[in-house]
PDB file of N, CA and C in Angstrom:
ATOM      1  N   UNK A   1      63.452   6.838 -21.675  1.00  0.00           N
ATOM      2  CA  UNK A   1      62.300   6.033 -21.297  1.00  0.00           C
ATOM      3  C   UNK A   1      62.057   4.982 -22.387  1.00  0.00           C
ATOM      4  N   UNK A   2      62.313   3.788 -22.076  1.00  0.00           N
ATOM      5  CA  UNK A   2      62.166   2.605 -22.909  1.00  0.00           C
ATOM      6  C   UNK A   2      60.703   2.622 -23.427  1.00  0.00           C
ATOM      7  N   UNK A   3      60.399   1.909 -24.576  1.00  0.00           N
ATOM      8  CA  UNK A   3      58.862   2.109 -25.399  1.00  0.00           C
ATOM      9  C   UNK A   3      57.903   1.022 -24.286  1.00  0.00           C
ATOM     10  N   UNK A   4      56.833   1.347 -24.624  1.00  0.00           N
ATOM     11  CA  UNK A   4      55.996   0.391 -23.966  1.00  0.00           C
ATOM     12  C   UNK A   4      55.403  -0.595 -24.761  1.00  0.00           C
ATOM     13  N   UNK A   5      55.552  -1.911 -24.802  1.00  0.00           N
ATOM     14  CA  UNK A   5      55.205  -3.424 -25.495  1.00  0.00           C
ATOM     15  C   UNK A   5      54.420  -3.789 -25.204  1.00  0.00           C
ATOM     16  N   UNK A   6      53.673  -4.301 -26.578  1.00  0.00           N
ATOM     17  CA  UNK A   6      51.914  -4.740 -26.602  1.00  0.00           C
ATOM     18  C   UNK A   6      52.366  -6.234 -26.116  1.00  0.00           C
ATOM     19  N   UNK A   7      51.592  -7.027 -25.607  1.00  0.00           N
ATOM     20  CA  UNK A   7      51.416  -8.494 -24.830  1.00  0.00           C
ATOM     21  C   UNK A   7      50.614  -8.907 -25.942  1.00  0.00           C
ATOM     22  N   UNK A   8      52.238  -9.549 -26.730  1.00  0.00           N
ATOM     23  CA  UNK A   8      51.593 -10.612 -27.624  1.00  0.00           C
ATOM     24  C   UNK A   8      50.301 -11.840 -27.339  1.00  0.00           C
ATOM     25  N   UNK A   9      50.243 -12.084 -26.412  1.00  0.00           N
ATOM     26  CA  UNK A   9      49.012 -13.065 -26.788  1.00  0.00           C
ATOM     27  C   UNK A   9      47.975 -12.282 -27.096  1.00  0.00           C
ATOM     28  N   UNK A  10      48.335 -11.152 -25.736  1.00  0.00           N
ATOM     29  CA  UNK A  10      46.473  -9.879 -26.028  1.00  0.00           C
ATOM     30  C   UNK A  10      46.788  -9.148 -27.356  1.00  0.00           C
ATOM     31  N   UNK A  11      47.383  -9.079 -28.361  1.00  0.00           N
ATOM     32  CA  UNK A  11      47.235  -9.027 -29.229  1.00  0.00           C
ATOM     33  C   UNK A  11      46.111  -9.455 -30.416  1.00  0.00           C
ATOM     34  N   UNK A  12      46.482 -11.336 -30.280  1.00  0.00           N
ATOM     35  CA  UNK A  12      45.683 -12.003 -30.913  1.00  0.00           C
ATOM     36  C   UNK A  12      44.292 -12.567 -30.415  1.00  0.00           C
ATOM     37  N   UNK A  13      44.209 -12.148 -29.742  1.00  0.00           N
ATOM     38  CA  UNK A  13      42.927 -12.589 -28.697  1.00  0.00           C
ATOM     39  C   UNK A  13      42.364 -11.516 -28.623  1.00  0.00           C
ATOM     40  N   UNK A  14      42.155 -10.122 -28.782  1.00  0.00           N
ATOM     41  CA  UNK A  14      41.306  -9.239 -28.906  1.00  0.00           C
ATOM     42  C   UNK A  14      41.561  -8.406 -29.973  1.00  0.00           C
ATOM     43  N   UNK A  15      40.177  -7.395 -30.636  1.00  0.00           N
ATOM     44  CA  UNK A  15      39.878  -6.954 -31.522  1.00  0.00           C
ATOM     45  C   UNK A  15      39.547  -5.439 -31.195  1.00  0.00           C
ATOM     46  N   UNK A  16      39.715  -4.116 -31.824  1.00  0.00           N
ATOM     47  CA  UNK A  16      39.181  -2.973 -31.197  1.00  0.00           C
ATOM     48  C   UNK A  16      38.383  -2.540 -32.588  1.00  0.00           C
ATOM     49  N   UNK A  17      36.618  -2.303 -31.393  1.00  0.00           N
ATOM     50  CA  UNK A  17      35.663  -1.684 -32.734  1.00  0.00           C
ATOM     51  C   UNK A  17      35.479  -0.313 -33.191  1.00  0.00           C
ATOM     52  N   UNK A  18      35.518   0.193 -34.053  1.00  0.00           N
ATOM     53  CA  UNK A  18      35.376   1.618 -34.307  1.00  0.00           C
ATOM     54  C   UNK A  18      35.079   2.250 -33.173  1.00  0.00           C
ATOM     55  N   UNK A  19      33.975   2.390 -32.407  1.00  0.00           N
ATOM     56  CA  UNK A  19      33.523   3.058 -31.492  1.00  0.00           C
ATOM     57  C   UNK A  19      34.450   2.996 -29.801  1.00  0.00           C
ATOM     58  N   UNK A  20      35.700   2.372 -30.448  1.00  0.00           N
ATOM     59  CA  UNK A  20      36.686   1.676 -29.278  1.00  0.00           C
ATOM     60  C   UNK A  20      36.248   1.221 -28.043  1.00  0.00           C
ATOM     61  N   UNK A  21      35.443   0.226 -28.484  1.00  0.00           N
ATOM     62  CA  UNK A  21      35.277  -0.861 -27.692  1.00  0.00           C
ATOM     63  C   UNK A  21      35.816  -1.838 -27.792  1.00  0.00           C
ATOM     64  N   UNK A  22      36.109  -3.463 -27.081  1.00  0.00           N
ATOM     65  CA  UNK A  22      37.256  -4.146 -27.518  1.00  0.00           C
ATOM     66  C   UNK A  22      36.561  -5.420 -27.546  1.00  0.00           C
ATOM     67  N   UNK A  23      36.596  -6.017 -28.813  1.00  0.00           N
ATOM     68  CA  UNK A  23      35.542  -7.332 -29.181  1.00  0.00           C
ATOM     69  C   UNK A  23      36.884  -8.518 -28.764  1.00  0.00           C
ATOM     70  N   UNK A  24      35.900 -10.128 -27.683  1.00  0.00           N
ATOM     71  CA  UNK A  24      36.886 -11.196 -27.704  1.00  0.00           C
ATOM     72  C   UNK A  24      36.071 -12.089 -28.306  1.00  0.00           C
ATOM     73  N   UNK A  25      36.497 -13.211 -27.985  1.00  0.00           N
ATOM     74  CA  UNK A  25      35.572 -14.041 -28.317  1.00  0.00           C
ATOM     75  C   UNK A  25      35.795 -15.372 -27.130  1.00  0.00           C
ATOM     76  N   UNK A  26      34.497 -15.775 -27.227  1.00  0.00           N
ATOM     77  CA  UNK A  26      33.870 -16.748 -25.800  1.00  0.00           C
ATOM     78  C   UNK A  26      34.556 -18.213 -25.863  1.00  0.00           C
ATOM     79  N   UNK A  27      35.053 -18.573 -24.859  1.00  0.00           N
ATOM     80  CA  UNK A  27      35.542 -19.848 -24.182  1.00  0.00           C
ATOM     81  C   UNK A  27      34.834 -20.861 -24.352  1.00  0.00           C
ATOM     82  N   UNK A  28      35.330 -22.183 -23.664  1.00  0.00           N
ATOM     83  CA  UNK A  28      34.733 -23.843 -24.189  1.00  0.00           C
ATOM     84  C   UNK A  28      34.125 -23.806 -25.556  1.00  0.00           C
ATOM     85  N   UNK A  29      34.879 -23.462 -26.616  1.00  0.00           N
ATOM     86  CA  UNK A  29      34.406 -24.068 -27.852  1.00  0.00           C
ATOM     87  C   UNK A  29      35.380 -24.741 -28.711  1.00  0.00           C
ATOM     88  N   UNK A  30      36.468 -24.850 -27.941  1.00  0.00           N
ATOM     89  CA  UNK A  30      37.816 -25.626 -28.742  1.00  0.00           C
ATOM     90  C   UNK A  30      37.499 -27.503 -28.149  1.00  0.00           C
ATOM     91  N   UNK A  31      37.000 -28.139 -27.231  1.00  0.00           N
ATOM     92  CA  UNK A  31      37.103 -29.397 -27.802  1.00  0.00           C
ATOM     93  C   UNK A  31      35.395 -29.538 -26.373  1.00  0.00           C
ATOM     94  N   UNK A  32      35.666 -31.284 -26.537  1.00  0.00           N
ATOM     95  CA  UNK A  32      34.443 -31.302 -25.740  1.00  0.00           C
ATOM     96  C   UNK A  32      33.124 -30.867 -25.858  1.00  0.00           C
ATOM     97  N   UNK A  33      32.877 -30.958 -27.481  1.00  0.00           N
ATOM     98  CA  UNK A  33      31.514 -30.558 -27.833  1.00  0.00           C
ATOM     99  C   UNK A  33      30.428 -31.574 -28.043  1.00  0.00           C
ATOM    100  N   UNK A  34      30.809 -32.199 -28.120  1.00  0.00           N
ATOM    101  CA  UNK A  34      29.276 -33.697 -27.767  1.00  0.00           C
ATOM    102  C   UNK A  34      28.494 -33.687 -27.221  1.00  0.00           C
ATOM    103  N   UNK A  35      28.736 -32.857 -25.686  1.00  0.00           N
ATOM    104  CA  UNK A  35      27.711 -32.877 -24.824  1.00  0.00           C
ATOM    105  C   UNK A  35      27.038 -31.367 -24.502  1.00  0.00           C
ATOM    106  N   UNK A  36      27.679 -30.786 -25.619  1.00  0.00           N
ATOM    107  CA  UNK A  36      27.349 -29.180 -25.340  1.00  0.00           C
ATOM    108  C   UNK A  36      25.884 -29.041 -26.443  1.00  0.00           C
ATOM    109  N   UNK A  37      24.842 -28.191 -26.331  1.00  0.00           N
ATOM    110  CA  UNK A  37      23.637 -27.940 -27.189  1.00  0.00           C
ATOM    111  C   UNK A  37      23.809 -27.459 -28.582  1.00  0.00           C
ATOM    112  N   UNK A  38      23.367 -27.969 -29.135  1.00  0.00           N
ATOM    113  CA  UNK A  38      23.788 -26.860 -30.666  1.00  0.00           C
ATOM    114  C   UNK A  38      23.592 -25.467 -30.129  1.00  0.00           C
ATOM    115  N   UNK A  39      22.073 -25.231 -29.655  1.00  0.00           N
ATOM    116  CA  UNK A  39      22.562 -24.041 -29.438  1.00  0.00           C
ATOM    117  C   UNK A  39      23.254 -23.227 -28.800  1.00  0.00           C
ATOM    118  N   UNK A  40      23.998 -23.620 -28.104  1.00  0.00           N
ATOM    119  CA  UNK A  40      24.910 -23.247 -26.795  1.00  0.00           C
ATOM    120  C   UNK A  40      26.174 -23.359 -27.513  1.00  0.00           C
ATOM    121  N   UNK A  41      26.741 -24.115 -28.307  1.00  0.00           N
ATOM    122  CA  UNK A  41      27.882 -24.054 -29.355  1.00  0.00           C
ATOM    123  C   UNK A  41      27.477 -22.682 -30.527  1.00  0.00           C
ATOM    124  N   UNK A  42      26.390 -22.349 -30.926  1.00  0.00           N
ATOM    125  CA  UNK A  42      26.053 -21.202 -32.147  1.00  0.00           C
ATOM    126  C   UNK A  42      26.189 -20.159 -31.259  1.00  0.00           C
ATOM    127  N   UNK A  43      25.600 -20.403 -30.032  1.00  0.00           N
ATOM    128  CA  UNK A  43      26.279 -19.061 -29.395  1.00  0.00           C
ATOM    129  C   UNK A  43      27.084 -18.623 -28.848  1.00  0.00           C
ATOM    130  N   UNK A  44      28.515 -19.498 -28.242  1.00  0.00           N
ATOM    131  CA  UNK A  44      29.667 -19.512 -28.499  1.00  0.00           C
ATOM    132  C   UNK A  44      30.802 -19.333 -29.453  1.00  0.00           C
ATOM    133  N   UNK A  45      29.764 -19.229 -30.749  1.00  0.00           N
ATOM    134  CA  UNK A  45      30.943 -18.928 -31.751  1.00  0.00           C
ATOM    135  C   UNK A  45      30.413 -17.505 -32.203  1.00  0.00           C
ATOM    136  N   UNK A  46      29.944 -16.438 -31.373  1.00  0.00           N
ATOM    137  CA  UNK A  46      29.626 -15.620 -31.671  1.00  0.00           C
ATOM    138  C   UNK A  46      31.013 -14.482 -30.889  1.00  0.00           C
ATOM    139  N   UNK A  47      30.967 -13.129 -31.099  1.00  0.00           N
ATOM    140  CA  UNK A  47      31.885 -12.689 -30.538  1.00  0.00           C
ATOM    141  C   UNK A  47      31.179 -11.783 -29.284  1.00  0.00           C
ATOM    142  N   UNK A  48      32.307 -11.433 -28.488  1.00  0.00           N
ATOM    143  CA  UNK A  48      31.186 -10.640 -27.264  1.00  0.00           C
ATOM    144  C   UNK A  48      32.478  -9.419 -26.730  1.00  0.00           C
ATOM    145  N   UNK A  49      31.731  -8.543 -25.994  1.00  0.00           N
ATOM    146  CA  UNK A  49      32.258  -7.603 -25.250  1.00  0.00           C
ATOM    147  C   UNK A  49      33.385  -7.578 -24.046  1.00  0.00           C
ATOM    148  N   UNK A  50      34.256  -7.215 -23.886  1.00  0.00           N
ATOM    149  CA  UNK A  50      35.264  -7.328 -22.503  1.00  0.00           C
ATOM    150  C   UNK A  50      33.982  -6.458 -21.638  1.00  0.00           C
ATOM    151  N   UNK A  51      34.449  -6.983 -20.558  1.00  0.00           N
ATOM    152  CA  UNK A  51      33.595  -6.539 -19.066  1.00  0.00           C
ATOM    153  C   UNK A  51      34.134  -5.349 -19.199  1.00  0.00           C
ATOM    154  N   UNK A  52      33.301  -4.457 -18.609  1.00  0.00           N
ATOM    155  CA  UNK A  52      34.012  -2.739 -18.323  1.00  0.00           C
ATOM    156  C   UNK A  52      35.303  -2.927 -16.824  1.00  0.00           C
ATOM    157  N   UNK A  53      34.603  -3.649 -15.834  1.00  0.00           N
ATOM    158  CA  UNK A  53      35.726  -4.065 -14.883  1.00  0.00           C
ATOM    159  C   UNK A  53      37.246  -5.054 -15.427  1.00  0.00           C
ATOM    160  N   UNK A  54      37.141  -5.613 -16.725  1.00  0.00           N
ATOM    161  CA  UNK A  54      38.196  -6.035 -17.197  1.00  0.00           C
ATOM    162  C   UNK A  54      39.095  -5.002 -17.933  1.00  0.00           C
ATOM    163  N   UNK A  55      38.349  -4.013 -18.743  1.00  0.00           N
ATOM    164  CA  UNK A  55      38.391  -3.213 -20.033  1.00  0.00           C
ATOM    165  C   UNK A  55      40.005  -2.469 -19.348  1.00  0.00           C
ATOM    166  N   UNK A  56      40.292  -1.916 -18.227  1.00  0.00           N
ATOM    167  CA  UNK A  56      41.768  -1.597 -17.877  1.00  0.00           C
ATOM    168  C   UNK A  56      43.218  -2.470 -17.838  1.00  0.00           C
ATOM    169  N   UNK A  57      42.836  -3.841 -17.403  1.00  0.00           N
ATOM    170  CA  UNK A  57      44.052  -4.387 -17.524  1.00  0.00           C
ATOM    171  C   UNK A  57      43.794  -4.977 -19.115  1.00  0.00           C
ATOM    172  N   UNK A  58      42.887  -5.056 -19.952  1.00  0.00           N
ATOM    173  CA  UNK A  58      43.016  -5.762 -21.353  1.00  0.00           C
ATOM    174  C   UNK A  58      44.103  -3.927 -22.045  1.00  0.00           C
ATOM    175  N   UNK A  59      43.165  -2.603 -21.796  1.00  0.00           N
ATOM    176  CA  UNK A  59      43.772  -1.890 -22.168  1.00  0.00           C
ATOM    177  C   UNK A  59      45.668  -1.619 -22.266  1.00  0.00           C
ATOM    178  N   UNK A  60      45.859  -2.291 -20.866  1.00  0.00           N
ATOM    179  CA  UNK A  60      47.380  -2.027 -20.672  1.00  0.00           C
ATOM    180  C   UNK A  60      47.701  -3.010 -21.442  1.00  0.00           C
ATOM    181  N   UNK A  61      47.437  -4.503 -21.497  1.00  0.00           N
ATOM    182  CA  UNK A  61      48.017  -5.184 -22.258  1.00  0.00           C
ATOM    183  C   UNK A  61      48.651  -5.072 -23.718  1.00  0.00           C
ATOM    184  N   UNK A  62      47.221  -4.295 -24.464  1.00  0.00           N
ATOM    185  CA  UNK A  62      47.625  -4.013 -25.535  1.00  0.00           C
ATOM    186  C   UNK A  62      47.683  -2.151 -25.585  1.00  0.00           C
ATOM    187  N   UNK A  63      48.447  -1.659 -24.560  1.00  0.00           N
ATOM    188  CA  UNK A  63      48.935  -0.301 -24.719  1.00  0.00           C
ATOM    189  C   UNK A  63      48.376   0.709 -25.191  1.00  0.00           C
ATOM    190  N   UNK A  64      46.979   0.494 -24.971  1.00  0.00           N
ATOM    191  CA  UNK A  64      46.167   1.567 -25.466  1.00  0.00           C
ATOM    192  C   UNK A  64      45.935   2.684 -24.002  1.00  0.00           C
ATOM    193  N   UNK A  65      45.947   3.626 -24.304  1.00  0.00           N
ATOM    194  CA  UNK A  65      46.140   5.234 -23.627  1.00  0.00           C
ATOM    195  C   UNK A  65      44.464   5.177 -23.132  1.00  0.00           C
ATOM    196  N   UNK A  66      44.434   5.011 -21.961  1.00  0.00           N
ATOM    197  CA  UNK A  66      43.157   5.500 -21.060  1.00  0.00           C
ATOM    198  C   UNK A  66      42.011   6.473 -21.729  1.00  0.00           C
TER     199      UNK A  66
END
């Protein structure tokens, strides 16, 4: 039985917290910020939670055991 391989991108794109939960971080903050709010950019550069309805296919990606 061949090994099972972590999906390099989901690698670098998610984080796992002690309590194994899996920290990402939030979209539209790489260009096109002129018209976005400061505060709507401060809270975009914050980090946030995977959806529990996502939390299975992020799991397989990066080969973590159910």
């Amino acid at each position: 039985m061949p090994k099972v391989k972590t999906n390099s991108s989901a690698k670098k794109r998610f984080a796992i917290t002690g309590t194994g939960k899996i920290k990402r971080k939030h979209a539209y903050k790489s260009h096109i910020l002129t018209k976005k709010s400061t505060k709507r950019k401060r809270n975009l550069t914050q980090t946030g939670l995977v959806a529990d309805g996502d939390m299975g296919n992020v799991k397989r990606m990066l080969a973590i055991g159910k």
